[in-house]
PDB file of N, CA and C in Angstrom:
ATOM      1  N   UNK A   1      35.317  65.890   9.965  1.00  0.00           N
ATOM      2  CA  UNK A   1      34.792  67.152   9.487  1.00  0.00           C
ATOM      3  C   UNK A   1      35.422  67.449   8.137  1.00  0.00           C
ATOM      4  N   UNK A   2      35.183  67.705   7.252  1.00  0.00           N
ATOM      5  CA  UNK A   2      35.230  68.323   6.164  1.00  0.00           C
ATOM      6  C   UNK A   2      34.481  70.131   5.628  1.00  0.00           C
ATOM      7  N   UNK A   3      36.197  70.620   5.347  1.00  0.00           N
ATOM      8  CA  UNK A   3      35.952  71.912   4.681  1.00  0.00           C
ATOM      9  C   UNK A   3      36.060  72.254   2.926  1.00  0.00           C
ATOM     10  N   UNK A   4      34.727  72.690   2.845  1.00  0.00           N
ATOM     11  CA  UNK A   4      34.545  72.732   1.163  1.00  0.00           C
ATOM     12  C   UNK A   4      35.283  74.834   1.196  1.00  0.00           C
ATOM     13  N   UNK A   5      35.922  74.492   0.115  1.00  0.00           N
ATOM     14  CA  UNK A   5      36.858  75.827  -0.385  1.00  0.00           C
ATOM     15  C   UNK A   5      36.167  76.249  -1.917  1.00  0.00           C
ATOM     16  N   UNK A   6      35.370  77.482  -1.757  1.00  0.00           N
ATOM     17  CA  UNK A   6      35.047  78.258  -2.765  1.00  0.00           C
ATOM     18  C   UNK A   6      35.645  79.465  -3.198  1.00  0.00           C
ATOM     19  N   UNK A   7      36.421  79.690  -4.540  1.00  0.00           N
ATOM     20  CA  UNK A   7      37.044  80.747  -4.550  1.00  0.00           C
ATOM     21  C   UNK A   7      35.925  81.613  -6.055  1.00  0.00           C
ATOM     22  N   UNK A   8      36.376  83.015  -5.386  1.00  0.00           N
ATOM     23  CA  UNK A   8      35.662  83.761  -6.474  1.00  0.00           C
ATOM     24  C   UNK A   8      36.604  84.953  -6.732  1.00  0.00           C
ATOM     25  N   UNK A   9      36.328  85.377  -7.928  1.00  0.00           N
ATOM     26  CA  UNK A   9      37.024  87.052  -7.652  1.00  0.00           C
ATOM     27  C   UNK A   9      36.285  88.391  -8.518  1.00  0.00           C
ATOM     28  N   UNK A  10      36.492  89.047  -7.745  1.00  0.00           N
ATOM     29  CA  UNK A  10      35.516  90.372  -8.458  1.00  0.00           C
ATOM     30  C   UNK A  10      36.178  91.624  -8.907  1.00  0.00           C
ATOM     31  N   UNK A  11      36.107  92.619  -9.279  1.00  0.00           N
ATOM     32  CA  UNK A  11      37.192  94.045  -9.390  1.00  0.00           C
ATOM     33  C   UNK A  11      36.952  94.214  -8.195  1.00  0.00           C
ATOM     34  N   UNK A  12      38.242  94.646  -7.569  1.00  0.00           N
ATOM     35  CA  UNK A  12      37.783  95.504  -5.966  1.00  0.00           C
ATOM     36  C   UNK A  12      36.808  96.466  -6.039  1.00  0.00           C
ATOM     37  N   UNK A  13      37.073  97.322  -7.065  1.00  0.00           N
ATOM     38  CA  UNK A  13      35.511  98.255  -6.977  1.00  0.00           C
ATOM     39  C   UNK A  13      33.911  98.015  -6.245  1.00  0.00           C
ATOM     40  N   UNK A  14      34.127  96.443  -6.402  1.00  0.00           N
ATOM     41  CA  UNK A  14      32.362  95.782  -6.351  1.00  0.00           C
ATOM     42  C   UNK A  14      33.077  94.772  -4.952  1.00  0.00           C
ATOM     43  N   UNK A  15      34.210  94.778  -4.249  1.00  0.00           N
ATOM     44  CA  UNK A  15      34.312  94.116  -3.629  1.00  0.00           C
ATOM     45  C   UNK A  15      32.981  93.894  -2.089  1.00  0.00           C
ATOM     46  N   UNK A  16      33.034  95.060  -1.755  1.00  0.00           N
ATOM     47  CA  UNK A  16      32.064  95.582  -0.304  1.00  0.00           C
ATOM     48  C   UNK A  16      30.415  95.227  -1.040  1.00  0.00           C
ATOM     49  N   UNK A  17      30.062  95.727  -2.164  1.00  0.00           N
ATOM     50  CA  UNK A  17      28.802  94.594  -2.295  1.00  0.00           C
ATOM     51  C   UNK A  17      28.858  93.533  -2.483  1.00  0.00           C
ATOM     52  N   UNK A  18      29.935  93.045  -3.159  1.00  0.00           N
ATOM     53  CA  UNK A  18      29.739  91.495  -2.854  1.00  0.00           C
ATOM     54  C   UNK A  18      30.306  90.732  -1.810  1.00  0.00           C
ATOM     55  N   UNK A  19      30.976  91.381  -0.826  1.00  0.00           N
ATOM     56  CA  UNK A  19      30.261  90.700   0.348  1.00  0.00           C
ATOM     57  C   UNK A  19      29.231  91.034   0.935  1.00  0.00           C
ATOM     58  N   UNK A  20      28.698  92.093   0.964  1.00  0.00           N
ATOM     59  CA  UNK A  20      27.459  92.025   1.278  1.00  0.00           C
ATOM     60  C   UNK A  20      25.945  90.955   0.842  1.00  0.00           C
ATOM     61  N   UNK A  21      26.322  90.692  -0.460  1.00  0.00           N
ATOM     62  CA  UNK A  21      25.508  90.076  -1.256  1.00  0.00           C
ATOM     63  C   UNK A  21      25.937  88.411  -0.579  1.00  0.00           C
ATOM     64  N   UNK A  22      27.337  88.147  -0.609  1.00  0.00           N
ATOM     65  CA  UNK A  22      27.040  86.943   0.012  1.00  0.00           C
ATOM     66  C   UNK A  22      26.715  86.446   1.167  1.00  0.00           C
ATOM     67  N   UNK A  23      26.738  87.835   2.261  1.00  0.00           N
ATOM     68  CA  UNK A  23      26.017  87.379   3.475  1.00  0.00           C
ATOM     69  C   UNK A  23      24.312  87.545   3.706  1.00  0.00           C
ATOM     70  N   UNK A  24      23.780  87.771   2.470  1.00  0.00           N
ATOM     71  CA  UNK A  24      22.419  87.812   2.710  1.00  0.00           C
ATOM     72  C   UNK A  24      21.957  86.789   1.720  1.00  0.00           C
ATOM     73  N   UNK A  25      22.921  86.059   0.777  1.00  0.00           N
ATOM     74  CA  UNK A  25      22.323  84.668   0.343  1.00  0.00           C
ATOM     75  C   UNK A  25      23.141  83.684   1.151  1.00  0.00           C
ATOM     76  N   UNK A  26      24.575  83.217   0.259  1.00  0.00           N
ATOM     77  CA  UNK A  26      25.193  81.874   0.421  1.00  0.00           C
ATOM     78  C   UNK A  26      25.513  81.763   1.969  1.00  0.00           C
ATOM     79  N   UNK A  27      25.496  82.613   2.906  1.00  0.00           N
ATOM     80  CA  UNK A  27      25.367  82.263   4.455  1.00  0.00           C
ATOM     81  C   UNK A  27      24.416  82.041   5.088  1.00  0.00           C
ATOM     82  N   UNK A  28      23.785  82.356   4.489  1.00  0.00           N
ATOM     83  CA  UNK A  28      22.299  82.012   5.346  1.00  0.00           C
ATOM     84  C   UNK A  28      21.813  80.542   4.548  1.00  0.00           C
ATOM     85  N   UNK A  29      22.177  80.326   3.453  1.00  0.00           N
ATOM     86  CA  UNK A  29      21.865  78.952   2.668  1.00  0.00           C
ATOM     87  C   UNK A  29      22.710  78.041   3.400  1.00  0.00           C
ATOM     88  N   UNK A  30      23.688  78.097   3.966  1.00  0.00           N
ATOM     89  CA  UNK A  30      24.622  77.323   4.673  1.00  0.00           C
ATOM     90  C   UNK A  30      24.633  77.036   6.021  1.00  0.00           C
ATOM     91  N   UNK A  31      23.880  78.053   6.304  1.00  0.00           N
ATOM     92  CA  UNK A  31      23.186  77.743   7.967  1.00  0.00           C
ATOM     93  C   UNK A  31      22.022  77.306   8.099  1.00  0.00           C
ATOM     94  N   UNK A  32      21.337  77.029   7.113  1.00  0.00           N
ATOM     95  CA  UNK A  32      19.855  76.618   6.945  1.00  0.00           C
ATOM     96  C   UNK A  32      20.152  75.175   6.628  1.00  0.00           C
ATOM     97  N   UNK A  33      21.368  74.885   6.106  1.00  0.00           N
ATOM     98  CA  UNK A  33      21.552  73.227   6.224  1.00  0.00           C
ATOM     99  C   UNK A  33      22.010  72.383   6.970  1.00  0.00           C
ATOM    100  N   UNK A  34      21.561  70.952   7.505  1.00  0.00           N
ATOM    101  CA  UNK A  34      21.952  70.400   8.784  1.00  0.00           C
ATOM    102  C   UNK A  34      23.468  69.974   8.296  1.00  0.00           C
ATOM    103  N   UNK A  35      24.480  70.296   9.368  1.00  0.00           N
ATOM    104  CA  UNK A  35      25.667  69.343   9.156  1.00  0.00           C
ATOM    105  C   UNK A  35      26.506  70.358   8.934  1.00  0.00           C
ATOM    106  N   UNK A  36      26.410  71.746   8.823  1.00  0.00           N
ATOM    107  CA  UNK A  36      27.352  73.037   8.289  1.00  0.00           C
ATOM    108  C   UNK A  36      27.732  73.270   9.982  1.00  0.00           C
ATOM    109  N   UNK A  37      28.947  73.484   9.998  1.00  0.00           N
ATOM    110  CA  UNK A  37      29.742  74.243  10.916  1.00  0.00           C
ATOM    111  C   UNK A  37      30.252  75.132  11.290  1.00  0.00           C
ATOM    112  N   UNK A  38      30.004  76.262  10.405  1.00  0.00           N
ATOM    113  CA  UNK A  38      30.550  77.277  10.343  1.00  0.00           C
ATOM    114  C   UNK A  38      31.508  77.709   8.706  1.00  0.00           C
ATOM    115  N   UNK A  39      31.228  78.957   8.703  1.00  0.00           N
ATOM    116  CA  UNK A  39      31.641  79.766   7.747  1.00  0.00           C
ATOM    117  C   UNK A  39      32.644  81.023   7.464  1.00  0.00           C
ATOM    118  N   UNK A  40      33.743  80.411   6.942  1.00  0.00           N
ATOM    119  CA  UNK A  40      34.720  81.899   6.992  1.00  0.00           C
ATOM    120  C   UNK A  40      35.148  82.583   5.610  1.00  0.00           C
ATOM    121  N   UNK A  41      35.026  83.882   5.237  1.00  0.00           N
ATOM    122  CA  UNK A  41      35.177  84.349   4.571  1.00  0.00           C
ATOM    123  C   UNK A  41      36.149  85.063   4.422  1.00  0.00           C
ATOM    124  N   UNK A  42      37.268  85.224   3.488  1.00  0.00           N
ATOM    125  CA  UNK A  42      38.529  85.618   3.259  1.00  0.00           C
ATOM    126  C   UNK A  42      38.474  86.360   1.511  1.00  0.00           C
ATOM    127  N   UNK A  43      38.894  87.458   2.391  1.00  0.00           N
ATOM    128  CA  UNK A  43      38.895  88.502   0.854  1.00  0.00           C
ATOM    129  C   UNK A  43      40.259  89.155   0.749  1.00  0.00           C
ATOM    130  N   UNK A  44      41.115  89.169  -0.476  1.00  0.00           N
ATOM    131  CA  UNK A  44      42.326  89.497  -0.392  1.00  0.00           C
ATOM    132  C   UNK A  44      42.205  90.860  -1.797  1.00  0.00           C
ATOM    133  N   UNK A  45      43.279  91.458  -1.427  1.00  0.00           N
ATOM    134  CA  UNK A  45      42.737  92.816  -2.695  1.00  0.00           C
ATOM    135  C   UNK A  45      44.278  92.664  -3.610  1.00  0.00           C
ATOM    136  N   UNK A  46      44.338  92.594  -5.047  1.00  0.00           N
ATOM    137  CA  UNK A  46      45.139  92.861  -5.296  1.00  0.00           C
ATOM    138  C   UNK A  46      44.889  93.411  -6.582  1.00  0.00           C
ATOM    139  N   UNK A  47      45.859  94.582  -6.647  1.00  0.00           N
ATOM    140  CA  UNK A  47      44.973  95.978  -7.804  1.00  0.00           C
ATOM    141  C   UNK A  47      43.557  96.315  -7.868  1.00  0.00           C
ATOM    142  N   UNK A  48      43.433  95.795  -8.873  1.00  0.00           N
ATOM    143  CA  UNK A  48      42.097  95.668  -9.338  1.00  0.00           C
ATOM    144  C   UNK A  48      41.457  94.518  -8.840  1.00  0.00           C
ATOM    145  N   UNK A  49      41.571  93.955  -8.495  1.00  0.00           N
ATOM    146  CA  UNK A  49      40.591  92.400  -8.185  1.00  0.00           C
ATOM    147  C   UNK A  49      40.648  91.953  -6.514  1.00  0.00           C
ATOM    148  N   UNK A  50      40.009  91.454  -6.248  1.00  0.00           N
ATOM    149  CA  UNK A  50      39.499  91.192  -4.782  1.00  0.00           C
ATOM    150  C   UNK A  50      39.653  89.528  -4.870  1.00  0.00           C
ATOM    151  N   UNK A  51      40.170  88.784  -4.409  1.00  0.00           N
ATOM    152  CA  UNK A  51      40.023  87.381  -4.297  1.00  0.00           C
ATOM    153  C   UNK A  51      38.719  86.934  -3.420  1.00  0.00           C
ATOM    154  N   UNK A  52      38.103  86.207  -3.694  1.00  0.00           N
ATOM    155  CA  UNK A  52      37.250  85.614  -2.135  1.00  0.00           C
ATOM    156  C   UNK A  52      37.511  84.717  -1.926  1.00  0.00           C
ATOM    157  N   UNK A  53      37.695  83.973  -0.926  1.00  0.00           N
ATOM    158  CA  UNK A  53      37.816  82.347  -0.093  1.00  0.00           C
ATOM    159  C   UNK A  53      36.724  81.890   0.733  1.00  0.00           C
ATOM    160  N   UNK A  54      35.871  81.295   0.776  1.00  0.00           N
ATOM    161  CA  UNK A  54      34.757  80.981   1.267  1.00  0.00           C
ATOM    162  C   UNK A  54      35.271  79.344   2.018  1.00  0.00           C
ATOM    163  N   UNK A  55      35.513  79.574   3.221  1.00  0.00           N
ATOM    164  CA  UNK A  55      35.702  78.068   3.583  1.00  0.00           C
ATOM    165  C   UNK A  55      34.173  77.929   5.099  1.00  0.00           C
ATOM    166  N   UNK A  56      33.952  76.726   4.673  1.00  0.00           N
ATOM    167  CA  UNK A  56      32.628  76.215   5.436  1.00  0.00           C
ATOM    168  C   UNK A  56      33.213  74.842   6.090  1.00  0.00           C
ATOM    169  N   UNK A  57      32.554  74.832   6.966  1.00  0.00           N
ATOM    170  CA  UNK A  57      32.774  73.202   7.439  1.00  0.00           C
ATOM    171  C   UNK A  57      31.839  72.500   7.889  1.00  0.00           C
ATOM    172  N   UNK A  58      31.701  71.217   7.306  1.00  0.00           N
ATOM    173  CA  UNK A  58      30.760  70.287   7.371  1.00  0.00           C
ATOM    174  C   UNK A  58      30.944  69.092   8.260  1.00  0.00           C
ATOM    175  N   UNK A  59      29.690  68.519   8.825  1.00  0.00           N
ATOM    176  CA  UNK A  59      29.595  67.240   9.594  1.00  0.00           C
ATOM    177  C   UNK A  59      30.033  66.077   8.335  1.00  0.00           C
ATOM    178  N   UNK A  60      30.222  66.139   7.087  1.00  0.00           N
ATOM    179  CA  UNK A  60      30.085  64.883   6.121  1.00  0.00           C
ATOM    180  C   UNK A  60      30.157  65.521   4.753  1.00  0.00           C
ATOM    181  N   UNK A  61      30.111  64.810   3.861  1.00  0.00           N
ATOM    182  CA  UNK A  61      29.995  64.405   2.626  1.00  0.00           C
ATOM    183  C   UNK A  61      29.130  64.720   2.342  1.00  0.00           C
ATOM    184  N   UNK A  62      27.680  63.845   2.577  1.00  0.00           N
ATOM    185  CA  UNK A  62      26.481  63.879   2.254  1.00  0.00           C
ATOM    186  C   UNK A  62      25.649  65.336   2.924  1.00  0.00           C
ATOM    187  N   UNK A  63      26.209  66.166   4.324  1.00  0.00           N
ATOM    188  CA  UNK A  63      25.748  66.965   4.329  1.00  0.00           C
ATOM    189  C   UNK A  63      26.139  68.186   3.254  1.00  0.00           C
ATOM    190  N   UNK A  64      26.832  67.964   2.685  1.00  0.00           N
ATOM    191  CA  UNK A  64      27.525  68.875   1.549  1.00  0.00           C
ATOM    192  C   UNK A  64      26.557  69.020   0.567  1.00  0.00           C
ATOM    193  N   UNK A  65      26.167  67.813   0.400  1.00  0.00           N
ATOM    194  CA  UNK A  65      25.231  67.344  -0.785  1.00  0.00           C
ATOM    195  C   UNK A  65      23.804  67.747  -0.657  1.00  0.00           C
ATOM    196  N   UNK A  66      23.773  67.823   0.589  1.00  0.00           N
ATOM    197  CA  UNK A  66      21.958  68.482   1.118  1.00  0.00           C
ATOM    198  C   UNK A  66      22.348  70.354   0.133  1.00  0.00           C
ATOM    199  N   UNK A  67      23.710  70.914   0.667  1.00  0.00           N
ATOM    200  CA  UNK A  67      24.041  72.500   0.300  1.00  0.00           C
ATOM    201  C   UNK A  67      23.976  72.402  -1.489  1.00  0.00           C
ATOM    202  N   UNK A  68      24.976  71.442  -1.500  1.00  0.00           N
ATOM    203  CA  UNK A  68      25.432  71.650  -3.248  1.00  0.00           C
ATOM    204  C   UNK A  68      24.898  70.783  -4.219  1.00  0.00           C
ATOM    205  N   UNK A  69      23.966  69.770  -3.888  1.00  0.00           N
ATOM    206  CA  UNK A  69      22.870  68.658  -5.168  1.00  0.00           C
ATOM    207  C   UNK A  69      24.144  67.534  -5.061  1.00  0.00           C
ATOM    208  N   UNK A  70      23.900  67.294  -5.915  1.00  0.00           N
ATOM    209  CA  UNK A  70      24.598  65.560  -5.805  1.00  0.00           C
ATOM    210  C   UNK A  70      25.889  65.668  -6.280  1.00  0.00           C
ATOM    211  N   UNK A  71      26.034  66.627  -7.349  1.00  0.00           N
ATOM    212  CA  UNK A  71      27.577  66.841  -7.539  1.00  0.00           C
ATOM    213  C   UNK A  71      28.516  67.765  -6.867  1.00  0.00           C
ATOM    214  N   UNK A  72      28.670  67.145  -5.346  1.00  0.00           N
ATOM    215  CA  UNK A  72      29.691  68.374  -4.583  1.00  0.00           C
ATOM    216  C   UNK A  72      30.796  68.950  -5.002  1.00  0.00           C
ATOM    217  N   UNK A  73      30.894  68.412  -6.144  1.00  0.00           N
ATOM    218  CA  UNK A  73      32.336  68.799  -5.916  1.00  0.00           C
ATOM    219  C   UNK A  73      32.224  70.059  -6.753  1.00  0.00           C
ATOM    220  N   UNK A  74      30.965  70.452  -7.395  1.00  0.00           N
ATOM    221  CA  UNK A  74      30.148  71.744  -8.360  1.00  0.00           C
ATOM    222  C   UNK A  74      30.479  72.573  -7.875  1.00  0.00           C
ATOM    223  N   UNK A  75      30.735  73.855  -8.141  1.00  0.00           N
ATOM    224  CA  UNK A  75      30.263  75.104  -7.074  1.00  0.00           C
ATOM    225  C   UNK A  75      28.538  75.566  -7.425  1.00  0.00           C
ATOM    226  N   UNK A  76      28.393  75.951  -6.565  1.00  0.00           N
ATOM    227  CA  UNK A  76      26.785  76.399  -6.527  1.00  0.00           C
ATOM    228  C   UNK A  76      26.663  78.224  -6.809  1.00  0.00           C
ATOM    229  N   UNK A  77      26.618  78.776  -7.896  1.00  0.00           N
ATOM    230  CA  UNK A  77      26.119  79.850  -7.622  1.00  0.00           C
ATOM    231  C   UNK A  77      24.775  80.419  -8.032  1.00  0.00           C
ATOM    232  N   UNK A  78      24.305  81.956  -7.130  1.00  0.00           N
ATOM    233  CA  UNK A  78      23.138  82.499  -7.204  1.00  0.00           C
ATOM    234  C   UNK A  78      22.927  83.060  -8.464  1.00  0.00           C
ATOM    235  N   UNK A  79      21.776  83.608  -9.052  1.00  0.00           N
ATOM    236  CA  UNK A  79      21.261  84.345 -10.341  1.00  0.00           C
ATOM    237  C   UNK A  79      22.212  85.502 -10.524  1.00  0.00           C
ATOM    238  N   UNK A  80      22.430  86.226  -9.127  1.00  0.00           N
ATOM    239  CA  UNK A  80      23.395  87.506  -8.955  1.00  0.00           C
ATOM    240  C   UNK A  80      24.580  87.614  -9.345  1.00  0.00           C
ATOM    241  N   UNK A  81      25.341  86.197  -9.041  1.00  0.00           N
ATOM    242  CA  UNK A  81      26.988  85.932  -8.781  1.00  0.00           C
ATOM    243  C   UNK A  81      27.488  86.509  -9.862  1.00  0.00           C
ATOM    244  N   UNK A  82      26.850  86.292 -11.772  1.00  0.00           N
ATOM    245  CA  UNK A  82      27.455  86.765 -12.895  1.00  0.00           C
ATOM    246  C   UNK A  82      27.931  88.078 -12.503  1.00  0.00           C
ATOM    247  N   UNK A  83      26.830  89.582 -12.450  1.00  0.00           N
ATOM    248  CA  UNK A  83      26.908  90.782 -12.071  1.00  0.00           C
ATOM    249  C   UNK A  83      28.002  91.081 -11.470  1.00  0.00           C
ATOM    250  N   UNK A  84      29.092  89.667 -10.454  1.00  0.00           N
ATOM    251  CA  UNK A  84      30.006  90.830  -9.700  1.00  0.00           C
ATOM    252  C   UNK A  84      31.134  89.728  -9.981  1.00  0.00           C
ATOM    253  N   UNK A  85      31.214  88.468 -10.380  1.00  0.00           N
ATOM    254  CA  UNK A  85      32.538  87.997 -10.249  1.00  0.00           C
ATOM    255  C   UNK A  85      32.888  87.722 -11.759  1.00  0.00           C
ATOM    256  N   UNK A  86      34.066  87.411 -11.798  1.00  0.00           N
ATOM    257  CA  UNK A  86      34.839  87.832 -13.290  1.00  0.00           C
ATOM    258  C   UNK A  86      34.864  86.660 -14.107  1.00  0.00           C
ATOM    259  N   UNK A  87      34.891  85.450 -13.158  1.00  0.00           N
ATOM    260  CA  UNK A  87      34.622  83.812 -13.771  1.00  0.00           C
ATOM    261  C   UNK A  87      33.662  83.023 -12.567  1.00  0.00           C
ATOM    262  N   UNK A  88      32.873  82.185 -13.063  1.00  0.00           N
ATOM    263  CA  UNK A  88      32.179  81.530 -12.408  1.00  0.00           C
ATOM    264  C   UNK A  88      32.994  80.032 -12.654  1.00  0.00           C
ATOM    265  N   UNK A  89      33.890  80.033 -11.568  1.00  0.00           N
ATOM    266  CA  UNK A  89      34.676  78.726 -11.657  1.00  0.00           C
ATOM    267  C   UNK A  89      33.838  77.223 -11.274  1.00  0.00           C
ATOM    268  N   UNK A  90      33.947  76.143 -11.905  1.00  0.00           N
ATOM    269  CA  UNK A  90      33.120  75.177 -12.209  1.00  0.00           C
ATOM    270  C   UNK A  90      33.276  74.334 -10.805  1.00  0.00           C
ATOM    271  N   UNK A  91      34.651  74.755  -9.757  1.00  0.00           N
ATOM    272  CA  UNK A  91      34.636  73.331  -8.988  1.00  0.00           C
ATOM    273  C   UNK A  91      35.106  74.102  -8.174  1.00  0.00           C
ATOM    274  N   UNK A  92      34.818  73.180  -6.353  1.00  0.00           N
ATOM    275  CA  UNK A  92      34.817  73.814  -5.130  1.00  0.00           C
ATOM    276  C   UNK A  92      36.754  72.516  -5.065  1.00  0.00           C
ATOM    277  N   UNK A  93      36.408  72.803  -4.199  1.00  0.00           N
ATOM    278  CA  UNK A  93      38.053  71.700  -3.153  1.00  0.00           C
ATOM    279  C   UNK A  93      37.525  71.783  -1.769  1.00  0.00           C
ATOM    280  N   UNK A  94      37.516  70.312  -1.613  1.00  0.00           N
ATOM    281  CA  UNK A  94      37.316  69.570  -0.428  1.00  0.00           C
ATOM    282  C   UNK A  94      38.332  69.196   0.550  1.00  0.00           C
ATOM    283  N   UNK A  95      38.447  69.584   1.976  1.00  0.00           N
ATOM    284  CA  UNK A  95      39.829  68.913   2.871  1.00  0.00           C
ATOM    285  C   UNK A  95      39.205  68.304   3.867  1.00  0.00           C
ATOM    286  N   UNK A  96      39.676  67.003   4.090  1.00  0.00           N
ATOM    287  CA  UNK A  96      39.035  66.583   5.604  1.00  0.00           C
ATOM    288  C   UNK A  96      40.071  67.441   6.654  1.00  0.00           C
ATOM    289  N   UNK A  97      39.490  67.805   7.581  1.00  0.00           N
ATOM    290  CA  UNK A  97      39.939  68.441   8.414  1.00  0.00           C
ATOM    291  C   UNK A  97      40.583  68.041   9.768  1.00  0.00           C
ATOM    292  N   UNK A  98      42.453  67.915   9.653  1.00  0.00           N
ATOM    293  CA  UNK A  98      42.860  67.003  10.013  1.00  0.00           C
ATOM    294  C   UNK A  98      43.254  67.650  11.474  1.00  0.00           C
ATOM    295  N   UNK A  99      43.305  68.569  11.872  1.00  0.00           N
ATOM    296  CA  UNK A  99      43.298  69.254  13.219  1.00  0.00           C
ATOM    297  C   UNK A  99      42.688  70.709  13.773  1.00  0.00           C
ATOM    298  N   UNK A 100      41.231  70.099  13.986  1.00  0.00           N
ATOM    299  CA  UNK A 100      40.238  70.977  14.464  1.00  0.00           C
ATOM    300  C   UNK A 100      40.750  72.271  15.411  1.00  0.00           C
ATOM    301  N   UNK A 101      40.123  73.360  15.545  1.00  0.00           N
ATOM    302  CA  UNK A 101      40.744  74.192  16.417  1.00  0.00           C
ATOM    303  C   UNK A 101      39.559  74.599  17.197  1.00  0.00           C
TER     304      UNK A 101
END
């Protein structure tokens, strides 16, 4: 199993819509693909800024590649994402997942 790690960050101000916003796109895009395992979302607040952690877990490699096009290791974002996060960081991090729970 393999977990792909997406980090984002927004002003806390916009934190509560953007999670909202990502559970009505990038979760449902991730459950609509074969080989996804589940999805956890981790938001941390500090001052002004909200961290996000987006960890997913996959059957493979290649099911990654069905979510993110051929270059997994990309991050994928929506038309929206500019509007609330502060950098659109270029690359996800991959862990094989060495003791399942």
């Amino acid at each position: 199993m393999i977990a792909r790690l997406w980090h984002g960050a927004t002003q806390a101000s916009h934190s509560d819509a953007y999670l909202q916003f990502l559970v009505r796109t990038g979760i449902p895009d991730y459950a609509r693909t074969a080989g996804h395992r589940g999805t956890q979302i981790l938001v941390r607040k500090e001052g002004d800024v909200a961290h996000f952690l987006l960890i997913s877990l996959w059957d493979s490699m290649e099911a990654i590649r069905q979510f993110a096009g051929p270059d997994a290791d990309r991050a994928k974002y929506y038309p929206e994402d500019p509007e609330y996060l502060l950098e659109l960081e270029p690359a996800v991090v991959h862990y094989e997942v060495a003791f399942p729970t």
